[in-house]
N, C-alpha and C. Protein backbone atom coordinates (compact mmCIF):
# COMPACT_ATOMS: atom_id res chain seq x y z
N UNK A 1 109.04 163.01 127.92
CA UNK A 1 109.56 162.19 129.00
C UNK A 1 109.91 160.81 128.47
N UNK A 2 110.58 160.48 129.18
CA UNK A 2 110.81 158.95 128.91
C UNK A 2 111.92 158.55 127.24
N UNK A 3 110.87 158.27 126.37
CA UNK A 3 111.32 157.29 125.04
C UNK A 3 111.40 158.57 124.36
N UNK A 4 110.34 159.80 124.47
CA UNK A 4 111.14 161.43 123.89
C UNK A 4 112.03 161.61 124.12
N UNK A 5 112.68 161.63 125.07
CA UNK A 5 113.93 162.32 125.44
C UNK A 5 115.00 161.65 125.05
N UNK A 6 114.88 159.96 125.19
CA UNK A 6 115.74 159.40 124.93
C UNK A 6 115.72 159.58 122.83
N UNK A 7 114.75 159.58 122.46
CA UNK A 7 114.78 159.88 120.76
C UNK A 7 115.21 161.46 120.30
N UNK A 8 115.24 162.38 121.10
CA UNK A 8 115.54 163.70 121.44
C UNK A 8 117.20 163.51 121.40
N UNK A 9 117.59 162.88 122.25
CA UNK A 9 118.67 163.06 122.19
C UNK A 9 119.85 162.15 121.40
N UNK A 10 118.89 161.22 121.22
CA UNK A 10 119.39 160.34 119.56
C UNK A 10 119.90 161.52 118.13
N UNK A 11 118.76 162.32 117.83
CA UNK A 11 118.97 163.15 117.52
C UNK A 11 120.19 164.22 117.68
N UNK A 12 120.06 164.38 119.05
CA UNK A 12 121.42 166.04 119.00
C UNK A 12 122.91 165.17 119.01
N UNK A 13 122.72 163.93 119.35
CA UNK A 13 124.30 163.44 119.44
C UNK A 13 124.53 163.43 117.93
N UNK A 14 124.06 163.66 117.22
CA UNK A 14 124.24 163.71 115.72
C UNK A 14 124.77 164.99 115.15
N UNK A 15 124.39 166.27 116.04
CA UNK A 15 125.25 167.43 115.81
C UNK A 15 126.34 168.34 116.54
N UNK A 16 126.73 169.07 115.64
CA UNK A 16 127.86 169.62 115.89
C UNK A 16 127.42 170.55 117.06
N UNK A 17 128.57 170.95 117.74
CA UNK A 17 129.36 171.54 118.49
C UNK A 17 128.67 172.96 118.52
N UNK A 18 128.28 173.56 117.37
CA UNK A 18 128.09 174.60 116.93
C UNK A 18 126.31 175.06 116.82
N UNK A 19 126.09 173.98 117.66
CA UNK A 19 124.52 174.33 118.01
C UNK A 19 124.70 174.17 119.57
N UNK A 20 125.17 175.12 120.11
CA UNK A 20 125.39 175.78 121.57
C UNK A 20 125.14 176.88 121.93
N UNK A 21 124.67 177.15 122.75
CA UNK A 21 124.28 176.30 123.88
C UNK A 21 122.95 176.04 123.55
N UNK A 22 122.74 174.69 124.32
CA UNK A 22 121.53 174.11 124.08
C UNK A 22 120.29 173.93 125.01
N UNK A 23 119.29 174.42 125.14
CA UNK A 23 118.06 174.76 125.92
C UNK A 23 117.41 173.57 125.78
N UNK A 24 117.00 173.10 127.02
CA UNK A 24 116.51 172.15 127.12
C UNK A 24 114.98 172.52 128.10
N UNK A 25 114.07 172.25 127.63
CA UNK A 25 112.80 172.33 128.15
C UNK A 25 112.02 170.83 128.85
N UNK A 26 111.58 171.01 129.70
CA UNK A 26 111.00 169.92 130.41
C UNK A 26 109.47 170.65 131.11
N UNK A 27 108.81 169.22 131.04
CA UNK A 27 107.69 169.45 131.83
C UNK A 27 107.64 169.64 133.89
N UNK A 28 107.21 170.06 134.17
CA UNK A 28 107.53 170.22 135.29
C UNK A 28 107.16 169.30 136.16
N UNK A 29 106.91 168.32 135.63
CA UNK A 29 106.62 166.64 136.71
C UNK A 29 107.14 166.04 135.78
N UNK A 30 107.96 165.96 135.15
CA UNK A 30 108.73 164.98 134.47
C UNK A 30 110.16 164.45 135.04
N UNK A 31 110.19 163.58 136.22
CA UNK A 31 110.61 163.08 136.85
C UNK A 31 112.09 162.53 136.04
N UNK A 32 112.26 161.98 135.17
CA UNK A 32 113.54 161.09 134.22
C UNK A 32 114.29 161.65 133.48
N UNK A 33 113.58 162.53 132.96
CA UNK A 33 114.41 163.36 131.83
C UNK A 33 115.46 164.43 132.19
N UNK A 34 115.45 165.26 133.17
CA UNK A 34 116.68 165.72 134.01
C UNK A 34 117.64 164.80 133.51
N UNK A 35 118.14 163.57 134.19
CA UNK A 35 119.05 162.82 134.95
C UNK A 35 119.34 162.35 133.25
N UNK A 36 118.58 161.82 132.68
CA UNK A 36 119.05 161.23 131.28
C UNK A 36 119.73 162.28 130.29
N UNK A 37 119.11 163.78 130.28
CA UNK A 37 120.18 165.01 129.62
C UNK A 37 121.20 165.29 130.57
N UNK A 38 121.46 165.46 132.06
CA UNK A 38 122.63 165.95 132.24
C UNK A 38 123.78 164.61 131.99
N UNK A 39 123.15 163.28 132.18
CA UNK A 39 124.40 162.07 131.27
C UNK A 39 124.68 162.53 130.16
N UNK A 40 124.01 163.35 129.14
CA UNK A 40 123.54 162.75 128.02
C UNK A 40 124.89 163.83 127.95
N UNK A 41 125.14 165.41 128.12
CA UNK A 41 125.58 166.21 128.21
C UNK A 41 126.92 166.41 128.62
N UNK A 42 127.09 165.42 129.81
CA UNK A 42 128.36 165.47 130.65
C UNK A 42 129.35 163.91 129.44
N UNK A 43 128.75 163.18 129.02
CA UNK A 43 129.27 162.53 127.95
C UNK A 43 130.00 163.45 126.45
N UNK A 44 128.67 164.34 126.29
CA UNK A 44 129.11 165.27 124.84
C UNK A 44 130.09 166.41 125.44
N UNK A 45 130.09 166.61 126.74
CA UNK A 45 130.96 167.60 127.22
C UNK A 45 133.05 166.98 127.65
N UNK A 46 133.21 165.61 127.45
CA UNK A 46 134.21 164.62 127.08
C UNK A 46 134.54 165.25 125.70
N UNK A 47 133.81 165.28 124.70
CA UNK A 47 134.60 165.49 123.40
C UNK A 47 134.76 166.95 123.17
N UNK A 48 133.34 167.88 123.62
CA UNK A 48 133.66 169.22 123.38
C UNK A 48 133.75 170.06 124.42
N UNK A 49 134.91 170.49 124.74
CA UNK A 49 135.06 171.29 126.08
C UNK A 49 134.33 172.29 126.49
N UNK A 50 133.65 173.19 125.73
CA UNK A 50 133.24 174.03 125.53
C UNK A 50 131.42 174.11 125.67
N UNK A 51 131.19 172.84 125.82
CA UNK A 51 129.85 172.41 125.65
C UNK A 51 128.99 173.09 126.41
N UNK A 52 127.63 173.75 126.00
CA UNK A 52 126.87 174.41 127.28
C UNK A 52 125.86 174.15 127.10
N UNK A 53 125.17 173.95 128.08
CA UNK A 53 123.32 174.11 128.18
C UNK A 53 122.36 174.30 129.47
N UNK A 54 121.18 174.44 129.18
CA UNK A 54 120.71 174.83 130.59
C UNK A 54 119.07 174.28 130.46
N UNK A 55 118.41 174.03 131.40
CA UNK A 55 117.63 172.72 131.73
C UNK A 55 116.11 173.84 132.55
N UNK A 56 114.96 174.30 131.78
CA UNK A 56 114.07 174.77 132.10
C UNK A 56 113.01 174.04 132.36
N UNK A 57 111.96 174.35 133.01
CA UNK A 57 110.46 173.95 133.36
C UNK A 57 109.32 174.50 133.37
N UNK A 58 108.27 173.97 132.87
CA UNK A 58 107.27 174.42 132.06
C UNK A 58 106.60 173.78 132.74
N UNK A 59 104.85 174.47 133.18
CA UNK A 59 103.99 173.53 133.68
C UNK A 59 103.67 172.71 132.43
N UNK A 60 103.01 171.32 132.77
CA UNK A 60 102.93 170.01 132.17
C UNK A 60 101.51 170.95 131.16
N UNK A 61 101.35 170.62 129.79
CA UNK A 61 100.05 171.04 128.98
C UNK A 61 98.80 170.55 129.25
N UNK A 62 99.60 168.62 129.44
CA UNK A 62 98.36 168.22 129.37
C UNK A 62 98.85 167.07 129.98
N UNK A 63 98.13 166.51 130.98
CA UNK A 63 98.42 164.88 131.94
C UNK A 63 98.43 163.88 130.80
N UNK A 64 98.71 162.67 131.09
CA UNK A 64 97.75 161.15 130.45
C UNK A 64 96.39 161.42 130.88
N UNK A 65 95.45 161.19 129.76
CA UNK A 65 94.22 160.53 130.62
C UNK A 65 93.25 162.29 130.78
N UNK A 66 93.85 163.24 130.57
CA UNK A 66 93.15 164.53 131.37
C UNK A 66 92.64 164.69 130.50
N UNK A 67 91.27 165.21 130.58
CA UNK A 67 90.04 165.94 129.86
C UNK A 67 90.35 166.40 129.03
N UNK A 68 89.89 166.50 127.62
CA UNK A 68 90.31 167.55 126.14
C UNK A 68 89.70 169.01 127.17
N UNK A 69 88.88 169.01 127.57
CA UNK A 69 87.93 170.68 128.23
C UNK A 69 89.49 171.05 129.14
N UNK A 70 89.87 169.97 130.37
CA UNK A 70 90.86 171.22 130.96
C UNK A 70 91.89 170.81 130.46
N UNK A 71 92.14 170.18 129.51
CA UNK A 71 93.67 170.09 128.42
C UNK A 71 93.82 171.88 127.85
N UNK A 72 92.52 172.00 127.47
CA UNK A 72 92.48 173.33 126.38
C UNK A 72 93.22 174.53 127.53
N UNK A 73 92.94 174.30 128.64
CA UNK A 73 92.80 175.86 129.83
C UNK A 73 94.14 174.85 130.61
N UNK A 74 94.99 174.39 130.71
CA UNK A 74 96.07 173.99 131.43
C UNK A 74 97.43 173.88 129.85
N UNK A 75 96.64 173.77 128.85
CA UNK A 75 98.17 174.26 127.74
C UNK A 75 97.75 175.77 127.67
N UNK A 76 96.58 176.77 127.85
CA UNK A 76 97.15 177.88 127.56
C UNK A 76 97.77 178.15 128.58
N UNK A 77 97.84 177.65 129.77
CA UNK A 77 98.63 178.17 131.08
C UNK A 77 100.39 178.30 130.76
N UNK A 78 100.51 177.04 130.07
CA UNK A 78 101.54 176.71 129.66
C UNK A 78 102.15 177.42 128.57
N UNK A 79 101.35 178.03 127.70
CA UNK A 79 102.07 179.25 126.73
C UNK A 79 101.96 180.19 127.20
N UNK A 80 101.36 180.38 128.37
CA UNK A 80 101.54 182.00 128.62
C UNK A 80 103.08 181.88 129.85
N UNK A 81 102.67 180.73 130.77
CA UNK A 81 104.41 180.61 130.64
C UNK A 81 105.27 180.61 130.02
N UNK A 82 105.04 179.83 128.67
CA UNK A 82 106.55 179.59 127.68
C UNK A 82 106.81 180.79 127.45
N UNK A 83 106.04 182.08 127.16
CA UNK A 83 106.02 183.27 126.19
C UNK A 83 107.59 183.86 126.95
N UNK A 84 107.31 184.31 128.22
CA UNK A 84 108.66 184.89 128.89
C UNK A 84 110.22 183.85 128.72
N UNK A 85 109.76 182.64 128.88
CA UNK A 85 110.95 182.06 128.62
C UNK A 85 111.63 181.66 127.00
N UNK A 86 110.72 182.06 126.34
CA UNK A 86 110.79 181.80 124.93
C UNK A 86 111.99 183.30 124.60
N UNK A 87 111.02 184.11 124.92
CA UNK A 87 111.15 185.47 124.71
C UNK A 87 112.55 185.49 125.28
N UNK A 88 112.68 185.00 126.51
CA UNK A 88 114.39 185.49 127.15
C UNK A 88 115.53 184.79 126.40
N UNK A 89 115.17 183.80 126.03
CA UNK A 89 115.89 182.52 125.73
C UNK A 89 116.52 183.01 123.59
N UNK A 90 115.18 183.11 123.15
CA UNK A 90 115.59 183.53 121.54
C UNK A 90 116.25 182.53 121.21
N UNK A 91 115.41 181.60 121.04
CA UNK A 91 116.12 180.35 120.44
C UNK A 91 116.58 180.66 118.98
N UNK A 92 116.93 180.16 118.03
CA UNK A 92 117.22 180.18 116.68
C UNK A 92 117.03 178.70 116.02
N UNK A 93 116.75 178.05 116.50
CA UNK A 93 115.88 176.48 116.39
C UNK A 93 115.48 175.95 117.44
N UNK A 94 114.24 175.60 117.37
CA UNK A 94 113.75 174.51 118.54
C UNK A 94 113.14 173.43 117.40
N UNK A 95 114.05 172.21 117.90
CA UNK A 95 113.97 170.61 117.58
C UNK A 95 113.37 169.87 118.95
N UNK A 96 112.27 169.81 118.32
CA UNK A 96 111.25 168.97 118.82
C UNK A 96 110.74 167.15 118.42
N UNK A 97 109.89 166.57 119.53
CA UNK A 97 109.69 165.66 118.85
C UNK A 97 108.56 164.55 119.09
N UNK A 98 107.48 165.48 119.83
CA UNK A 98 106.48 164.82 120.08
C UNK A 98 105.63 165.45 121.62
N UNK A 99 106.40 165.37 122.55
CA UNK A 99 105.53 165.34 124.41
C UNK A 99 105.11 167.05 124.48
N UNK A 100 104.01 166.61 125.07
CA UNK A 100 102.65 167.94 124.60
C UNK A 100 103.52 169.07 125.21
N UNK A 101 104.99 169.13 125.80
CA UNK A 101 105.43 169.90 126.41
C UNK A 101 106.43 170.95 125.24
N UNK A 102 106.02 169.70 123.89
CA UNK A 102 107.05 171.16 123.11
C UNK A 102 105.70 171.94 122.07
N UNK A 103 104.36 171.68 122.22
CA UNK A 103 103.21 172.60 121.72
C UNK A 103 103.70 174.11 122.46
N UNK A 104 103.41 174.39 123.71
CA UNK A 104 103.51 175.80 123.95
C UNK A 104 104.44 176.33 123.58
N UNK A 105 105.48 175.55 123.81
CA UNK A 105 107.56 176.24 123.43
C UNK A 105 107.11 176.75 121.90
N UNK A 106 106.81 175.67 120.99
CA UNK A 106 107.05 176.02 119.68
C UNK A 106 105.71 177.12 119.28
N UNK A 107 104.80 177.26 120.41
CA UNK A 107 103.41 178.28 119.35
C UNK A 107 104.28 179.59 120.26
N UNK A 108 104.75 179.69 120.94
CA UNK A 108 105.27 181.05 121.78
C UNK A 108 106.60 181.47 121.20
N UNK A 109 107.43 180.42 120.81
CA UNK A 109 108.60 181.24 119.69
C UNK A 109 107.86 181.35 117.86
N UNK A 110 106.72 180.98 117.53
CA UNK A 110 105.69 181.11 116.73
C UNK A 110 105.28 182.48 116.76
N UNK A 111 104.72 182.86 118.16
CA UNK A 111 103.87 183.94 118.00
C UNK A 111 104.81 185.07 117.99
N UNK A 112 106.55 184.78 118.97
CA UNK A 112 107.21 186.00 118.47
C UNK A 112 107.84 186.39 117.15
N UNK A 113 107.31 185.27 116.45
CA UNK A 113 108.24 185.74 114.77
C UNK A 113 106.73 186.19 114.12
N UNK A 114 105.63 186.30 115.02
CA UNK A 114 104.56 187.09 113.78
C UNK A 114 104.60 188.25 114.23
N UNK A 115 105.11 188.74 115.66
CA UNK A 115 105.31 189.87 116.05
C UNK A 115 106.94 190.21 115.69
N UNK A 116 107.55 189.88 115.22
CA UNK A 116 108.69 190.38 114.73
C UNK A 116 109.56 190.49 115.58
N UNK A 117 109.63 189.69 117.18
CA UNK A 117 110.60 190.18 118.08
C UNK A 117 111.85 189.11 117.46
N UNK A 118 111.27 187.84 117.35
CA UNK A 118 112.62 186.94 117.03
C UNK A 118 111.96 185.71 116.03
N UNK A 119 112.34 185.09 114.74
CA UNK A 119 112.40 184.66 113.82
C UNK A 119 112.91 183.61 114.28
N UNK A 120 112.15 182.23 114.77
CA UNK A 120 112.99 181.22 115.32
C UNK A 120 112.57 179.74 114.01
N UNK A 121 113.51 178.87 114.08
CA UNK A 121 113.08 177.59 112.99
C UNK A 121 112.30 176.31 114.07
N UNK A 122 111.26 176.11 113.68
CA UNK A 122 110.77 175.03 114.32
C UNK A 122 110.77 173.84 113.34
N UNK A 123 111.47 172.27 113.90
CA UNK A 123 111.92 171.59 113.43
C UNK A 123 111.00 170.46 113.87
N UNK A 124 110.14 169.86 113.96
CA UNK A 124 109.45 168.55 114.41
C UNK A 124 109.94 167.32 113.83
N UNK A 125 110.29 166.56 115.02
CA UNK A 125 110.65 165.52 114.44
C UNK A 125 109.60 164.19 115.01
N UNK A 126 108.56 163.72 114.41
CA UNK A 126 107.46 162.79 114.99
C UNK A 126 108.42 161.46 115.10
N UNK A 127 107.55 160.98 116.75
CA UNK A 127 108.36 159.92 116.59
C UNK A 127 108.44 158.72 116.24
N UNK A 128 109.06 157.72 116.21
CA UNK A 128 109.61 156.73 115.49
C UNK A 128 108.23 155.77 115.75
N UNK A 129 107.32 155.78 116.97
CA UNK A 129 106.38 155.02 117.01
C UNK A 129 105.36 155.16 116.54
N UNK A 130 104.99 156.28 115.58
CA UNK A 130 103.75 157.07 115.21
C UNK A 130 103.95 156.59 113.57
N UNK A 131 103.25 155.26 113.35
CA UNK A 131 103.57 154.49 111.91
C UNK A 131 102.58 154.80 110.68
N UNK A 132 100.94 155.57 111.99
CA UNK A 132 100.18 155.70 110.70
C UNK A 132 99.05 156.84 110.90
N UNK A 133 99.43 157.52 112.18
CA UNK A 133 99.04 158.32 112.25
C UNK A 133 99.67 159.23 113.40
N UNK A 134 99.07 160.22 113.19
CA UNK A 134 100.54 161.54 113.87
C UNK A 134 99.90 162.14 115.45
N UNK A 135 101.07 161.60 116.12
CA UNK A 135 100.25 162.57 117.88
C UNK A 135 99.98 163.45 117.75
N UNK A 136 99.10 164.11 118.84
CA UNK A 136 98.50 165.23 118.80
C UNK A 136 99.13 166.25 118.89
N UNK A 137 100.19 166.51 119.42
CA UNK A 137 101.37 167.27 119.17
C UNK A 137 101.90 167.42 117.45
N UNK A 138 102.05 166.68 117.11
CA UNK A 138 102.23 166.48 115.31
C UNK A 138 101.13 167.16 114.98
N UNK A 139 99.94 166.34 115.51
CA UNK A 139 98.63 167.18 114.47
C UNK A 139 98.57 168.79 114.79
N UNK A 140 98.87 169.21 115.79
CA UNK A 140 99.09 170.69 115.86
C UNK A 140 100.61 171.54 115.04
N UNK A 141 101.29 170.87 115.38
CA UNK A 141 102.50 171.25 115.25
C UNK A 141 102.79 171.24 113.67
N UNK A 142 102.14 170.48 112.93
CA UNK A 142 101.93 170.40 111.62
C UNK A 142 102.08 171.54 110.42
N UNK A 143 101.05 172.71 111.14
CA UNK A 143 100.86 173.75 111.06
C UNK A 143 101.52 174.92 111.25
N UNK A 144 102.55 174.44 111.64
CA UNK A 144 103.29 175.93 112.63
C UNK A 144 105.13 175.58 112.94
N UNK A 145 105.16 174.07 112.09
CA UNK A 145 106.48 174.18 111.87
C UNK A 145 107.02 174.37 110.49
N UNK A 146 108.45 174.58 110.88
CA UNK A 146 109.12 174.91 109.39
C UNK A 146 109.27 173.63 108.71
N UNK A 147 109.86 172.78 109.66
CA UNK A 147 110.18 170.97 108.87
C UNK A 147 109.16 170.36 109.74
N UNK A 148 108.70 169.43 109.11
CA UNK A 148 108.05 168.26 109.83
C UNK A 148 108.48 166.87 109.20
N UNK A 149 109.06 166.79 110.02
CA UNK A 149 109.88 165.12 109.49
C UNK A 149 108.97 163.87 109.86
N UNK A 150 108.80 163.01 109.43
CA UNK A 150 108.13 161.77 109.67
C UNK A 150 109.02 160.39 109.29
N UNK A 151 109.04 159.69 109.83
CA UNK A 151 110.02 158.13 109.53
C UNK A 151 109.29 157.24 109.10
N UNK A 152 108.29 157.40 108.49
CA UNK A 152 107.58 156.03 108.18
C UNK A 152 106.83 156.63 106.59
N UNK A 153 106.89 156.19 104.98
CA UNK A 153 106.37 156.18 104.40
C UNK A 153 104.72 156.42 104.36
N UNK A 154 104.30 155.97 104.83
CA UNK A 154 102.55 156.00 104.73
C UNK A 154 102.12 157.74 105.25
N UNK A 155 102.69 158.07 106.39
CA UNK A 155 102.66 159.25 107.06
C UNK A 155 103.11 160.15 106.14
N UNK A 156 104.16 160.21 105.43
CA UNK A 156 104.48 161.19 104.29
C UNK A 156 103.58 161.47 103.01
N UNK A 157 102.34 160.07 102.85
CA UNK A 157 101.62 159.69 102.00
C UNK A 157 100.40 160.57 102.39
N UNK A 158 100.11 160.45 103.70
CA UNK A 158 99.19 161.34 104.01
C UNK A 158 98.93 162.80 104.69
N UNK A 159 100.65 163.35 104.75
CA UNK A 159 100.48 164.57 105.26
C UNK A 159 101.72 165.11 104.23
N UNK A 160 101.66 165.83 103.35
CA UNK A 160 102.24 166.08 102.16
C UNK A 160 103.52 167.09 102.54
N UNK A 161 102.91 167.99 103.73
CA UNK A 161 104.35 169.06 104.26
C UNK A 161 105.04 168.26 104.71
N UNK A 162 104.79 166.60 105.09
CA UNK A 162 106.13 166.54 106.07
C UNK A 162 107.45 166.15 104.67
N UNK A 163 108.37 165.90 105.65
CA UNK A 163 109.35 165.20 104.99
C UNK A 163 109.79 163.59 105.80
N UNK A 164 110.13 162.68 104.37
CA UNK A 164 110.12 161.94 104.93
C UNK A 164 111.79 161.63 105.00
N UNK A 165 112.53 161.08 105.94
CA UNK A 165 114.07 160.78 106.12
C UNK A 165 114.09 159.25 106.20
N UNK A 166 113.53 158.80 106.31
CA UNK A 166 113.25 157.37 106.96
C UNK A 166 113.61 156.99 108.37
N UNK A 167 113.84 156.30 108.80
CA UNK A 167 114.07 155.83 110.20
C UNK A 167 115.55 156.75 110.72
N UNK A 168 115.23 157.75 111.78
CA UNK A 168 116.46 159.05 112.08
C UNK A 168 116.86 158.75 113.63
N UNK A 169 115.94 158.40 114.20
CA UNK A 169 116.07 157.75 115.77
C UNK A 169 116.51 156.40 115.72
């Protein structure tokens, strides 16, 4: 929500045409982020006519502020949702970049490439405010993506899979 989405989509205005259509996942009380992708969209849809995407909802993993005990039992709620929409959807990359809402997306197109239904690339991109140590989303996601990008030197110093690009947002 919020400074994700807006660094989210810092990101895709950077690519081509040819990563369409584009799935967009949201938390399901995430009030801002709607209205900031369909601008974001109806702008990239000016240069490429052809432009498509479509705008899903996921219960929220985890509040501000909510208990690690019902964090654990409100994100599995949330992957056992993602699993069907993962599953329908067959992404072929999910670019991520921090809000606890892309943990289930990315462990549920995870769990279908150990079951062999679909082989998807998970791309993390931590964000630009995380200078010396990695959200909790990162610290999971660590594990279970293909790239893990980081923008800040020190972070590349101490987590050796990522890669570092330098400042990308």
């Amino acid at each position: 929500t919020g400074g994700h989405t807006t660094e989210v989509l810092r990101l895709l205005s950077c690519l081509s045409e040819s990563y369409s259509p584009r799935h967009y996942v949201l938390a399901d009380s995430d009030k801002m982020s709607e209205a900031k992708i369909r601008s974001f969209e109806q702008k990239r849809a000016e240069t490429f006519s052809e432009s498509q995407f479509s705008l899903d909802r996921i219960p929220r993993s985890r509040e501000v502020r909510q208990s690690w005990i019902s964090s654990v039992l409100t994100t599995l709620y949330s992957i056992l949702y993602s699993l069907p929409l993962t599953y329908k959807r067959k992404p072929d990359l999910i670019l991520c970049n921090g809000p606890g809402t892309c943990v289930p997306v990315c462990l549920s197109a995870f769990l279908l490439g150990l079951l062999q239904i679909k082989r998807t690339i998970i791309v993390y991109v931590e964000s630009i405010c995380r200078v010396e140590t990695l959200s909790l989303s990162g610290k999971i996601l660590y594990y279970f993506s293909d790239y893990f990008i980081v923008q800040w030197p020190d972070l590349k110093k101490k987590y050796p899979k990522s890669v570092y690009l330098g400042r990308i947002v």
